[in-house]
PDB file of N, CA and C in Angstrom:
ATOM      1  N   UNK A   1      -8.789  -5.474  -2.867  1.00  0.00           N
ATOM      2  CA  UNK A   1      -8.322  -5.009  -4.145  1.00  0.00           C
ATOM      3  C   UNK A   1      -9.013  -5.801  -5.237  1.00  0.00           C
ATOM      4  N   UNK A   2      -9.171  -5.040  -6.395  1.00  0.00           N
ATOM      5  CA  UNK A   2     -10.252  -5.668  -7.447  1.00  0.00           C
ATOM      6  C   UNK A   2      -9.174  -5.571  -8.449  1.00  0.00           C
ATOM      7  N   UNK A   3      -8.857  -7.209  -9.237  1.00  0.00           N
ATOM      8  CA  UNK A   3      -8.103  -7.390  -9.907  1.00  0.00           C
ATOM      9  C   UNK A   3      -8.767  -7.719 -11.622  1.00  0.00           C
ATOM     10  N   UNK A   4      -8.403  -6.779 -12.556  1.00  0.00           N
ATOM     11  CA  UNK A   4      -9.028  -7.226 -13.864  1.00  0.00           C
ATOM     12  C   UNK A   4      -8.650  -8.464 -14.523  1.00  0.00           C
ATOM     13  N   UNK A   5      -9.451  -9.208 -15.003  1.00  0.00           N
ATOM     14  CA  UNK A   5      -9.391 -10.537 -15.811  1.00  0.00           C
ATOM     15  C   UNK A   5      -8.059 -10.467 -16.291  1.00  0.00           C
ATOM     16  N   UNK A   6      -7.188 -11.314 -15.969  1.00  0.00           N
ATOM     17  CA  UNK A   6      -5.704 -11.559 -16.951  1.00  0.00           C
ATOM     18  C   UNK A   6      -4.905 -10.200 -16.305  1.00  0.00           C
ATOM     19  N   UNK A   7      -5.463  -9.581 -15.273  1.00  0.00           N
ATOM     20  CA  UNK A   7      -4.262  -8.617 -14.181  1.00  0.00           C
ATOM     21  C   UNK A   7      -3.357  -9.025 -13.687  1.00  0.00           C
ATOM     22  N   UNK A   8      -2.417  -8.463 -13.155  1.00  0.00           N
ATOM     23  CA  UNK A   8      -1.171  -8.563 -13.020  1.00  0.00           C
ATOM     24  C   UNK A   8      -0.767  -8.122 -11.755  1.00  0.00           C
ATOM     25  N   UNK A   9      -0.698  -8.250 -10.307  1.00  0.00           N
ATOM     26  CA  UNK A   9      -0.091  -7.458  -8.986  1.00  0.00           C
ATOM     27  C   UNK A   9       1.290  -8.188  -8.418  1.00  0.00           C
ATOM     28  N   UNK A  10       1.894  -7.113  -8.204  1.00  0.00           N
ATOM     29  CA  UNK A  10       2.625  -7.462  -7.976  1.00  0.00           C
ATOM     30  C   UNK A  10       3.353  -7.215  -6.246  1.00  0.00           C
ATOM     31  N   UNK A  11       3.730  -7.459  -5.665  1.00  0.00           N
ATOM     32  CA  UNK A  11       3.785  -7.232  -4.149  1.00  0.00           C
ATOM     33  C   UNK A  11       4.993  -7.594  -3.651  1.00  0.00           C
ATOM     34  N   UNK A  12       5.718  -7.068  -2.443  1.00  0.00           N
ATOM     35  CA  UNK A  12       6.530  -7.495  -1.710  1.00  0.00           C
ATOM     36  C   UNK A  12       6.713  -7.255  -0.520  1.00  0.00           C
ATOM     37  N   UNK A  13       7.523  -8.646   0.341  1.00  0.00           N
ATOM     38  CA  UNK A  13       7.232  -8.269   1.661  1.00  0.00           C
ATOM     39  C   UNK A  13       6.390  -9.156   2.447  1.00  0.00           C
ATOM     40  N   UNK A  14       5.714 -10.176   1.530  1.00  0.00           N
ATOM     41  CA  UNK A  14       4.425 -10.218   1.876  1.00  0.00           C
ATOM     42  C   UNK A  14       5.017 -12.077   3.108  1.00  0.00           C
ATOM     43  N   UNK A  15       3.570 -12.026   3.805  1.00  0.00           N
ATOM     44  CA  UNK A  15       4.011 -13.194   4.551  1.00  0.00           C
ATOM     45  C   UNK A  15       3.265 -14.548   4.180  1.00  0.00           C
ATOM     46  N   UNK A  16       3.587 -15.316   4.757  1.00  0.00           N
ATOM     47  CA  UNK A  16       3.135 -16.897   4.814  1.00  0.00           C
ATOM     48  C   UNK A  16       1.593 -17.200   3.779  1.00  0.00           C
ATOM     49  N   UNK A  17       0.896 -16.549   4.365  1.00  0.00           N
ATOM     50  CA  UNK A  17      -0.801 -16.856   4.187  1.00  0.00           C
ATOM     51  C   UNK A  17      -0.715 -16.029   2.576  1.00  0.00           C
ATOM     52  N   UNK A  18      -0.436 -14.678   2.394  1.00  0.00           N
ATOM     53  CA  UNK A  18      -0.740 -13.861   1.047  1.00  0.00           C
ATOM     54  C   UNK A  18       0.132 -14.593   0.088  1.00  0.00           C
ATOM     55  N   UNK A  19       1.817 -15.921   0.558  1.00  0.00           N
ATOM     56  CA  UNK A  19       1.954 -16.604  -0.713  1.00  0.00           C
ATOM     57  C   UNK A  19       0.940 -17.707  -1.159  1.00  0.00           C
ATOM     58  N   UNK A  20       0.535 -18.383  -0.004  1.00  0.00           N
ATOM     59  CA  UNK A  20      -0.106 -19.255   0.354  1.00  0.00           C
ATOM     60  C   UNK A  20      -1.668 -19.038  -1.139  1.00  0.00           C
ATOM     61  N   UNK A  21      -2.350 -18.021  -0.833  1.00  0.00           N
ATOM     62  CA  UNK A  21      -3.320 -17.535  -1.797  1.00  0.00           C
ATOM     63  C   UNK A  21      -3.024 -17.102  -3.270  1.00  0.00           C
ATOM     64  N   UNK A  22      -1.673 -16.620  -3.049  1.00  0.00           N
ATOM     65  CA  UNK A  22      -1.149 -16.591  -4.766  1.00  0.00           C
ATOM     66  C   UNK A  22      -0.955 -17.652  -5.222  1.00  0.00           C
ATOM     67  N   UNK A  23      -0.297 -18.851  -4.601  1.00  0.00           N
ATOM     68  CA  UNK A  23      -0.205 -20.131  -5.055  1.00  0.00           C
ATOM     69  C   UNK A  23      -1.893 -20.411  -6.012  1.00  0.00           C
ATOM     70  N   UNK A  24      -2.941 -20.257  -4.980  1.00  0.00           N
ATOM     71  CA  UNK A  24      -3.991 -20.890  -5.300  1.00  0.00           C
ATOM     72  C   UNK A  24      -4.649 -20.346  -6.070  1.00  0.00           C
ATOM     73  N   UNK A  25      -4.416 -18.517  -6.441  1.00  0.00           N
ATOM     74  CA  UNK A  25      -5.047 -17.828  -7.266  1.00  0.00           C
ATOM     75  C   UNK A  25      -4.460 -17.976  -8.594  1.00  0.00           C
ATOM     76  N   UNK A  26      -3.273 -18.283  -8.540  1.00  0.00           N
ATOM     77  CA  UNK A  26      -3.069 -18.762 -10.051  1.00  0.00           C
ATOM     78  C   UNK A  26      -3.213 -19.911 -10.932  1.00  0.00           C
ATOM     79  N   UNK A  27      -3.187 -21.396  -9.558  1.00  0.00           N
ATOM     80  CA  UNK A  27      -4.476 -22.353 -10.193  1.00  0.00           C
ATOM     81  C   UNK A  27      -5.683 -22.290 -10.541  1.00  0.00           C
ATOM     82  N   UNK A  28      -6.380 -21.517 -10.340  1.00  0.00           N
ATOM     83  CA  UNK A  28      -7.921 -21.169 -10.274  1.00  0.00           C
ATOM     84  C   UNK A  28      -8.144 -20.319 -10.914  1.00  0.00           C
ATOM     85  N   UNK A  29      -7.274 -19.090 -11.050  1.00  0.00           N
ATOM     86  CA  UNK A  29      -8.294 -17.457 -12.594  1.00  0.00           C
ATOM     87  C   UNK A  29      -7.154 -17.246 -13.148  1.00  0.00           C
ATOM     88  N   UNK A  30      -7.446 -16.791 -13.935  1.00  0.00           N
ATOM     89  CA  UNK A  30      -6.435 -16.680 -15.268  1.00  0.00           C
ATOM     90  C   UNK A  30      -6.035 -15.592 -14.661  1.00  0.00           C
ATOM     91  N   UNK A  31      -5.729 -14.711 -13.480  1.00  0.00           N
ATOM     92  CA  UNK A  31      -5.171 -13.771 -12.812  1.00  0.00           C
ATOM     93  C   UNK A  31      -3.700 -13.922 -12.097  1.00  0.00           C
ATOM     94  N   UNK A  32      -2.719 -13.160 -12.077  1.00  0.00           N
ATOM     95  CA  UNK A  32      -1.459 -13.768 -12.344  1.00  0.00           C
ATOM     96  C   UNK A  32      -1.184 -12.978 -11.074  1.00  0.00           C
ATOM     97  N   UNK A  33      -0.746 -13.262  -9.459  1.00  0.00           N
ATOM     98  CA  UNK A  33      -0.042 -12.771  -8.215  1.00  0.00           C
ATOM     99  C   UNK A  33       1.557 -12.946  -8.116  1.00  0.00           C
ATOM    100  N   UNK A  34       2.088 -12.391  -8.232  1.00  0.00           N
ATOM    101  CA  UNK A  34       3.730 -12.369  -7.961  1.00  0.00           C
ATOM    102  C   UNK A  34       4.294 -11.789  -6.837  1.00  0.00           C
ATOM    103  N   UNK A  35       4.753 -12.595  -6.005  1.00  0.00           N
ATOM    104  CA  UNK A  35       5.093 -11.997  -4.591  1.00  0.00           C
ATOM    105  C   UNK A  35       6.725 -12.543  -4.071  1.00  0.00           C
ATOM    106  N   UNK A  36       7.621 -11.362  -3.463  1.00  0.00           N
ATOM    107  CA  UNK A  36       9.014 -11.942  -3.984  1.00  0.00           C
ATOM    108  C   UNK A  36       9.247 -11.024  -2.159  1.00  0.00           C
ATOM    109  N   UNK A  37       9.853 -11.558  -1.286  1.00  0.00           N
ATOM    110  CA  UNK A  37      10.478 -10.848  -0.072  1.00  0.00           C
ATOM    111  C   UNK A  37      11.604 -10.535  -0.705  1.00  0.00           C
ATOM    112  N   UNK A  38      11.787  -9.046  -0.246  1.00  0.00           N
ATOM    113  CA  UNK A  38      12.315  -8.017  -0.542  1.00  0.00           C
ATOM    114  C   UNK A  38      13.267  -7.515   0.262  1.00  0.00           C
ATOM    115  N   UNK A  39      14.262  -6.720   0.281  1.00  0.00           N
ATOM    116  CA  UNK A  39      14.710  -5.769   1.331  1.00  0.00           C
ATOM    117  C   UNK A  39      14.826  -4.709   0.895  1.00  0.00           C
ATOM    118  N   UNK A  40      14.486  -3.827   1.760  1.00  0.00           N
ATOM    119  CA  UNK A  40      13.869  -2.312   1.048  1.00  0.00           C
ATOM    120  C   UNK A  40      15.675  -1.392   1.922  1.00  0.00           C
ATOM    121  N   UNK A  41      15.861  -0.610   0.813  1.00  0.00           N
ATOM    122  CA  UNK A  41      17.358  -0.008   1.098  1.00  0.00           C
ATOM    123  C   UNK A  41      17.055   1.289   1.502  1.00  0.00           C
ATOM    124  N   UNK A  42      17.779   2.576   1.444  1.00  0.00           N
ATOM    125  CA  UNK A  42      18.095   3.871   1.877  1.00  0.00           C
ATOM    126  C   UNK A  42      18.006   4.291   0.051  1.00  0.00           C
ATOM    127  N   UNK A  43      18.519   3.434  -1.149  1.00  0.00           N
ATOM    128  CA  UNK A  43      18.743   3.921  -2.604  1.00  0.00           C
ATOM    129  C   UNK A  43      16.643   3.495  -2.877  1.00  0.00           C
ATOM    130  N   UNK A  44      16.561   2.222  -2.801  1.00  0.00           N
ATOM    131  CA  UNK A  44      15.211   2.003  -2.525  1.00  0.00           C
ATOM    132  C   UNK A  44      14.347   3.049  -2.594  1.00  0.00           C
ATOM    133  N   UNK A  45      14.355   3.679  -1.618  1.00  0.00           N
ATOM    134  CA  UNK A  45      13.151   4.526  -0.963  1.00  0.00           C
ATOM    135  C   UNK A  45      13.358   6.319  -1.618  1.00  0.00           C
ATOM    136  N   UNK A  46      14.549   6.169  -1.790  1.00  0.00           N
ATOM    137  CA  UNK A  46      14.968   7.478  -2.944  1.00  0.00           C
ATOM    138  C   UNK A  46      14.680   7.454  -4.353  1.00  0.00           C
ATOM    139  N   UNK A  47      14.559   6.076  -4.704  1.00  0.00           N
ATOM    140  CA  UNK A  47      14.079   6.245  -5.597  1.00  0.00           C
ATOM    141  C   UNK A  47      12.425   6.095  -6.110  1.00  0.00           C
ATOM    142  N   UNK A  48      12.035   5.166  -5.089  1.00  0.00           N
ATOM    143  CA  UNK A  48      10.382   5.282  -5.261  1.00  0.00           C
ATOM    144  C   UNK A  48       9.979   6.489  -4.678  1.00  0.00           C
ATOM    145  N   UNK A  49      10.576   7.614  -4.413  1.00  0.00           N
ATOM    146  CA  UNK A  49      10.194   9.075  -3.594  1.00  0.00           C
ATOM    147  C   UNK A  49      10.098   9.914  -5.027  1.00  0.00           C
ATOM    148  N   UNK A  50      11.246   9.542  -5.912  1.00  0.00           N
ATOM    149  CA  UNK A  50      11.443  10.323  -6.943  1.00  0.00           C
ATOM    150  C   UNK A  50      10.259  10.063  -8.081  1.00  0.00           C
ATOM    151  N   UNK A  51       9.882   8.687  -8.441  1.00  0.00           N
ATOM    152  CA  UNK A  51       9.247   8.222  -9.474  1.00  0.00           C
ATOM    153  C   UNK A  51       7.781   8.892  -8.890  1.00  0.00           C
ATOM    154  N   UNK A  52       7.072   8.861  -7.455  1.00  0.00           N
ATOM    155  CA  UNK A  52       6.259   9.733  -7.031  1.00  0.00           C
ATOM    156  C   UNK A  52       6.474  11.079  -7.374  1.00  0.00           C
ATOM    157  N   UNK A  53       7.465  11.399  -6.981  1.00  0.00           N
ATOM    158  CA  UNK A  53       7.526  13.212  -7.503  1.00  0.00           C
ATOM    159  C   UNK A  53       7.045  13.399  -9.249  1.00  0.00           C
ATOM    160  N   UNK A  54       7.650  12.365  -9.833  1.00  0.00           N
ATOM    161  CA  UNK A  54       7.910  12.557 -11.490  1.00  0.00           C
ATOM    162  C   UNK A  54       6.531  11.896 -11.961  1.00  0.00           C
ATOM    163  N   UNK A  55       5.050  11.759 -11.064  1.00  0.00           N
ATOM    164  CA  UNK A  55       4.325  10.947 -11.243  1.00  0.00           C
ATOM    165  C   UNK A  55       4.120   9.938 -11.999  1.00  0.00           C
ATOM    166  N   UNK A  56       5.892   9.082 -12.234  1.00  0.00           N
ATOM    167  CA  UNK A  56       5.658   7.716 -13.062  1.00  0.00           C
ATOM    168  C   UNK A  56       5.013   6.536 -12.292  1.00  0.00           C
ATOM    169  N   UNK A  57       5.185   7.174 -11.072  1.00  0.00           N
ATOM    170  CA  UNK A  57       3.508   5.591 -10.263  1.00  0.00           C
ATOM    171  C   UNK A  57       2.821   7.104  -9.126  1.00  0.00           C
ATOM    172  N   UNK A  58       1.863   6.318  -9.239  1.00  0.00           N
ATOM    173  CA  UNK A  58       0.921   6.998  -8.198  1.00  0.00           C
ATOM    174  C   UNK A  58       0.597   6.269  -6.771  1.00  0.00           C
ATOM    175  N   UNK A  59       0.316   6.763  -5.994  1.00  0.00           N
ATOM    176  CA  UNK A  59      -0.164   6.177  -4.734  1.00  0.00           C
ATOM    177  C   UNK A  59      -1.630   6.308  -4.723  1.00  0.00           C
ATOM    178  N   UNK A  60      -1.990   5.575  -4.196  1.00  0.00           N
ATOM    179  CA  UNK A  60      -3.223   5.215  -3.825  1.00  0.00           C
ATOM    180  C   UNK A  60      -3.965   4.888  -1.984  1.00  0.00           C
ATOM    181  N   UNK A  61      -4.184   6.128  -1.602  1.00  0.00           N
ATOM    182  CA  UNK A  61      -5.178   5.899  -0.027  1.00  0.00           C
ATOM    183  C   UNK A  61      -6.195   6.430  -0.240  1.00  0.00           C
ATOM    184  N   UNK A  62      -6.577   4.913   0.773  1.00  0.00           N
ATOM    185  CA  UNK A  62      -8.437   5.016   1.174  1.00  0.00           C
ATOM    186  C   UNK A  62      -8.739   5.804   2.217  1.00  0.00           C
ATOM    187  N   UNK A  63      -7.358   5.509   3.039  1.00  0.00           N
ATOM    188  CA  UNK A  63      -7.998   5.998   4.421  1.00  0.00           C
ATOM    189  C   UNK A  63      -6.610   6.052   5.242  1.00  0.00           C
ATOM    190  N   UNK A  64      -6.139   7.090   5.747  1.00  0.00           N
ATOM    191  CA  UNK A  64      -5.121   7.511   6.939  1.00  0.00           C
ATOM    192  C   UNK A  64      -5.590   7.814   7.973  1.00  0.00           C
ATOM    193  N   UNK A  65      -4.738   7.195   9.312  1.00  0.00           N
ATOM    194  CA  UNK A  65      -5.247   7.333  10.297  1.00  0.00           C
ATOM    195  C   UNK A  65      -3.032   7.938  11.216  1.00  0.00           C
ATOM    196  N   UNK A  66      -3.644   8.669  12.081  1.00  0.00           N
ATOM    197  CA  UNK A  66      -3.024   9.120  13.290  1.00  0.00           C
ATOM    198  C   UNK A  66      -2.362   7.715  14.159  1.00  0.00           C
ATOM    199  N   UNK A  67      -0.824   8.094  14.424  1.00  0.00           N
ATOM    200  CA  UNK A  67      -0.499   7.394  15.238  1.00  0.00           C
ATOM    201  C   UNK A  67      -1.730   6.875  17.076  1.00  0.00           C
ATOM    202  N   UNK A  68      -1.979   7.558  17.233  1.00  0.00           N
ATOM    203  CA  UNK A  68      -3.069   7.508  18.589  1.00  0.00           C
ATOM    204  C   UNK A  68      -4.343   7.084  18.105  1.00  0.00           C
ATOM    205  N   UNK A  69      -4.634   6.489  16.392  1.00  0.00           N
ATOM    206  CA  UNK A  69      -5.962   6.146  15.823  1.00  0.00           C
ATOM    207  C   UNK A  69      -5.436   4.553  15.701  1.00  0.00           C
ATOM    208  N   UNK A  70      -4.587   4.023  15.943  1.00  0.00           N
ATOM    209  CA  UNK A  70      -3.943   2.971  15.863  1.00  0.00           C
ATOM    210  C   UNK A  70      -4.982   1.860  15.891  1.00  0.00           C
ATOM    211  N   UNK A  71      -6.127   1.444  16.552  1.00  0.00           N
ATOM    212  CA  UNK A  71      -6.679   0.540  17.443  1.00  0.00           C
ATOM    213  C   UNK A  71      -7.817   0.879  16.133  1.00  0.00           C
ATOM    214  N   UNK A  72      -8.173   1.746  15.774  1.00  0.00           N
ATOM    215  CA  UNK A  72      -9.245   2.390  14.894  1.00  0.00           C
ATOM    216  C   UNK A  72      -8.555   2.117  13.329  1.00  0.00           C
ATOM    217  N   UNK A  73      -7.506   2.025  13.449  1.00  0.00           N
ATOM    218  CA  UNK A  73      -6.968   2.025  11.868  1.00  0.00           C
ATOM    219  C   UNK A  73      -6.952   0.319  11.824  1.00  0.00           C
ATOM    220  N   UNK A  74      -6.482  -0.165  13.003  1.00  0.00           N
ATOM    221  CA  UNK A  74      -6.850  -2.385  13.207  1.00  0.00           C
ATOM    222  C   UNK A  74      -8.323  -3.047  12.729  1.00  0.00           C
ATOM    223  N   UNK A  75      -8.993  -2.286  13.320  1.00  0.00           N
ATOM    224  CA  UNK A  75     -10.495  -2.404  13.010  1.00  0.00           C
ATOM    225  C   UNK A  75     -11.019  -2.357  11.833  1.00  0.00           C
ATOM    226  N   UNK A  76     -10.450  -1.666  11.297  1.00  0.00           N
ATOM    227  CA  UNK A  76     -11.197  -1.033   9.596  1.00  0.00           C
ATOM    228  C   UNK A  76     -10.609  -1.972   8.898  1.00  0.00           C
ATOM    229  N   UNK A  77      -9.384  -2.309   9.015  1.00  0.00           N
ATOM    230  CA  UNK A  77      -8.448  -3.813   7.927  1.00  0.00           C
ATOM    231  C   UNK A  77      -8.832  -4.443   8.737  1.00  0.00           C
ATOM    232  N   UNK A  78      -9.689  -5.045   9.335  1.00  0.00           N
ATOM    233  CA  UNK A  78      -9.621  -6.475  10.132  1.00  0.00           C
ATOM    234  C   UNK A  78     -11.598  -6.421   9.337  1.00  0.00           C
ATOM    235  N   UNK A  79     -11.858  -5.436   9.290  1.00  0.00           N
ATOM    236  CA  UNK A  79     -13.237  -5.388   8.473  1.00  0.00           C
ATOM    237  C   UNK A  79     -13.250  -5.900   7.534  1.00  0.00           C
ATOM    238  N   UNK A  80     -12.083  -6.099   6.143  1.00  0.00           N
ATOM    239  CA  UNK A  80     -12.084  -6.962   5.053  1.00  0.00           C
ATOM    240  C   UNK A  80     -11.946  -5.785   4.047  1.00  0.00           C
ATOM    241  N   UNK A  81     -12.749  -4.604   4.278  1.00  0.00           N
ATOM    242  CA  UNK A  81     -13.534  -3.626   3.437  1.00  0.00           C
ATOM    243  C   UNK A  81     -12.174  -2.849   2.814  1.00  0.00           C
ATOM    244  N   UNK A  82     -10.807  -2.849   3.270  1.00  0.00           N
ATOM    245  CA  UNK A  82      -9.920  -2.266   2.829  1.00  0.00           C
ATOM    246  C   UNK A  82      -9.912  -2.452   1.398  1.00  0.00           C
ATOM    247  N   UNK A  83      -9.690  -1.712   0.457  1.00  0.00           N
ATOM    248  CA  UNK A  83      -9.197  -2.043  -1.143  1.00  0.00           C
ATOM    249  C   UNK A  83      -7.739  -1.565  -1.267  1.00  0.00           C
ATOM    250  N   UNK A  84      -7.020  -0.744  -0.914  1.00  0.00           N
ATOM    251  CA  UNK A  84      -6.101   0.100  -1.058  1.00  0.00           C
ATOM    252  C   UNK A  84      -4.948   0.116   0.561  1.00  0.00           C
ATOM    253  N   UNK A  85      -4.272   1.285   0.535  1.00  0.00           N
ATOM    254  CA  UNK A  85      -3.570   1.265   1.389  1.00  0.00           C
ATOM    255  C   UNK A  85      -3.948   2.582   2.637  1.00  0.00           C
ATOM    256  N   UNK A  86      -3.734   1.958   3.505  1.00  0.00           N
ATOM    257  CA  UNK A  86      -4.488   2.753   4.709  1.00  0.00           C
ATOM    258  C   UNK A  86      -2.951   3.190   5.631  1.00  0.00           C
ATOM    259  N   UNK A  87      -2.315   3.951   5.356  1.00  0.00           N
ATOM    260  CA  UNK A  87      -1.250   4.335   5.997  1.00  0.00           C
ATOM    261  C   UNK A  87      -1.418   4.936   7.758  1.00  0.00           C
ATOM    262  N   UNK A  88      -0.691   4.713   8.741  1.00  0.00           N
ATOM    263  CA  UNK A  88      -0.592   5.158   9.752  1.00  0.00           C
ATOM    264  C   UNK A  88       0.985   6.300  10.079  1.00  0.00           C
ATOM    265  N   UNK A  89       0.447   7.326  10.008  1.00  0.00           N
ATOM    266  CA  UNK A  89       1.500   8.294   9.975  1.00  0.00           C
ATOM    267  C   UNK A  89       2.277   8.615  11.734  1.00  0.00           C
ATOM    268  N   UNK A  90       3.166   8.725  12.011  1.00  0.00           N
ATOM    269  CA  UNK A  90       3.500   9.063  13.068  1.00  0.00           C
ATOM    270  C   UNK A  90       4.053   9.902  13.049  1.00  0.00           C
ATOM    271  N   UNK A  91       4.664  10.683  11.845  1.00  0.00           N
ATOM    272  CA  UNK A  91       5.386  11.728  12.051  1.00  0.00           C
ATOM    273  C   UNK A  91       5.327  12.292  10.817  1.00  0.00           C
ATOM    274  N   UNK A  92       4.978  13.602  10.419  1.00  0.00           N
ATOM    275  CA  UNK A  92       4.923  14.272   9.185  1.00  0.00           C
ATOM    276  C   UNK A  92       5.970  13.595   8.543  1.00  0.00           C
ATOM    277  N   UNK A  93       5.586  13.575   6.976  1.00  0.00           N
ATOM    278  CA  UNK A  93       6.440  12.700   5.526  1.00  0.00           C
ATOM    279  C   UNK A  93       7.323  13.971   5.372  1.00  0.00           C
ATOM    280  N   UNK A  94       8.151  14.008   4.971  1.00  0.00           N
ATOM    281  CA  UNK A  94       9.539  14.930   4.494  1.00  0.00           C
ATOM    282  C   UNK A  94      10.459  14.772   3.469  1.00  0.00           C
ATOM    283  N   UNK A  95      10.359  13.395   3.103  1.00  0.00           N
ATOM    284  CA  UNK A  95      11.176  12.768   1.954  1.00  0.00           C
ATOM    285  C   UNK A  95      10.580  13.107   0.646  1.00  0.00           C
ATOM    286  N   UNK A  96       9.754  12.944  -0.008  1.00  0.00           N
ATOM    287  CA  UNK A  96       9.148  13.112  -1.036  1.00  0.00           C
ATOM    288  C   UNK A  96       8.567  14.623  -0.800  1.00  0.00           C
ATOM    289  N   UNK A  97       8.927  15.294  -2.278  1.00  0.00           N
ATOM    290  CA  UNK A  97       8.615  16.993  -2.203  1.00  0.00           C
ATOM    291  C   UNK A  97       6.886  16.924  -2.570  1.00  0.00           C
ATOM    292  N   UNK A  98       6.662  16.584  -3.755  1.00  0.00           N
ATOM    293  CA  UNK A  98       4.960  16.893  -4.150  1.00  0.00           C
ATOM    294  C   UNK A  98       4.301  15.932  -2.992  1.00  0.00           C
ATOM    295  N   UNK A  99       4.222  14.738  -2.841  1.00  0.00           N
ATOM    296  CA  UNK A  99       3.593  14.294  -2.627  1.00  0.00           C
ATOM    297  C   UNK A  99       3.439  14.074  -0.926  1.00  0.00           C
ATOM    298  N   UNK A 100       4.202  14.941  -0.256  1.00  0.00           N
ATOM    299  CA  UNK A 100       3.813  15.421   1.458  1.00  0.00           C
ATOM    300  C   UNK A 100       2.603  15.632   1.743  1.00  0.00           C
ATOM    301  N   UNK A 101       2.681  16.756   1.017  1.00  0.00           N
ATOM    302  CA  UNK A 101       1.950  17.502   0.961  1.00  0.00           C
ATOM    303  C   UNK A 101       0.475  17.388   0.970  1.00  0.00           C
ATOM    304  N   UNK A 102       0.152  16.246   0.173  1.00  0.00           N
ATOM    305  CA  UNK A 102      -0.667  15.606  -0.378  1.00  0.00           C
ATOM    306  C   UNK A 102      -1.370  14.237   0.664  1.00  0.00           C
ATOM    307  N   UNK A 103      -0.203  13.963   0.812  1.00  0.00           N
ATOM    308  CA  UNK A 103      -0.043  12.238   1.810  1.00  0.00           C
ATOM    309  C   UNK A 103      -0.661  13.226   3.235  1.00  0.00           C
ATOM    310  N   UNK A 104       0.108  14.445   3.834  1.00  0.00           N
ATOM    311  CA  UNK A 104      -0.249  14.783   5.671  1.00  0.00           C
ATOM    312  C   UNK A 104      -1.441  15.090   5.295  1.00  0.00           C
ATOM    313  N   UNK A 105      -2.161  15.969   3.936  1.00  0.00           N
ATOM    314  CA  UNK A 105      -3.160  16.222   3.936  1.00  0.00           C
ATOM    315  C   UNK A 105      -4.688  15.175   4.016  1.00  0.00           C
ATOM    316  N   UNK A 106      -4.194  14.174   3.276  1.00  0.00           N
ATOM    317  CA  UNK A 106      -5.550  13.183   3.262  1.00  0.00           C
ATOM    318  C   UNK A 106      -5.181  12.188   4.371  1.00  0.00           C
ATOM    319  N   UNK A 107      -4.154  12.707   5.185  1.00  0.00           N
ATOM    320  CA  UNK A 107      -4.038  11.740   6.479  1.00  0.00           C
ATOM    321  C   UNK A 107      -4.991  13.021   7.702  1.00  0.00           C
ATOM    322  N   UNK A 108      -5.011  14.452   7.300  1.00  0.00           N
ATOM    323  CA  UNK A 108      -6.240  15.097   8.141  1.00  0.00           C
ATOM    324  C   UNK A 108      -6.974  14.819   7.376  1.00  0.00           C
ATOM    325  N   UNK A 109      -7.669  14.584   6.530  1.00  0.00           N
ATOM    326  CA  UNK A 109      -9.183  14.459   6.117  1.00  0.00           C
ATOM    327  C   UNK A 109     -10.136  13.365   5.844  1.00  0.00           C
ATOM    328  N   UNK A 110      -9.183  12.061   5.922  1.00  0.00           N
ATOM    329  CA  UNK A 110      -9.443  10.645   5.968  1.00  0.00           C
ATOM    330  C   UNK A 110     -10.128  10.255   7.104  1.00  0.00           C
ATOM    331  N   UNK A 111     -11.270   9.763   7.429  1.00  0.00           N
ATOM    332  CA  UNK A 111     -11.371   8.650   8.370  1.00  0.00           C
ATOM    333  C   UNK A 111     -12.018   7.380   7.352  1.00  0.00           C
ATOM    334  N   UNK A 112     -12.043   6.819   8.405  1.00  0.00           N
ATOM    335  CA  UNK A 112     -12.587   5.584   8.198  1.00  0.00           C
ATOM    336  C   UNK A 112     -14.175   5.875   7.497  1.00  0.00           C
TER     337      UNK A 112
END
């Protein structure tokens, strides 16, 4: 991920090593990492489904891969080359109305 001078990301969830680098990225560039473990709810996920529908945030994939591409989807993030989010689908999306649609589709037309 390419962060602009005086950017702002924000993340959660994240483990040991990605606080570990925010610590150090905010001694070092005027670039600001905020990372907070989270617990993600059932109201949670209804509502980041909705703010997708109402396109007040967007999603962003590089690349979807198939539950059985599993070993192939390890490889490509273990490459470095990831910028974005590389989702592994196992079962058609259903929760979110516009953006299914959208998500099963560039999970067939994505590879690596």
């Amino acid at each position: 991920m390419v962060l602009k001078h005086s950017g702002c990301y924000v993340s959660a969830n994240v483990g040991l090593w990605p606080m570990l680098r925010t610590a150090i990225t905010r001694r070092v560039t005027d670039k600001r990492v905020i990372t907070k473990l989270a617990r993600i709810t059932k109201a949670d996920l209804q509502t980041l489904c909705k703010q997708i529908d109402e396109k007040t945030i967007e999603t962003s994939i590089e690349a979807a891969y198939k539950l059985e591409e599993l070993v192939e989807a390890h490889r490509y993030i273990d490459t470095g080359n990831k910028r974005v989010m590389c989702p592994l689908f196992s079962a058609p999306l259903q929760n979110c109305k516009q953006k299914t649609s959208n998500l099963n589709q560039q999970a067939q037309n994505f590879k690596k």
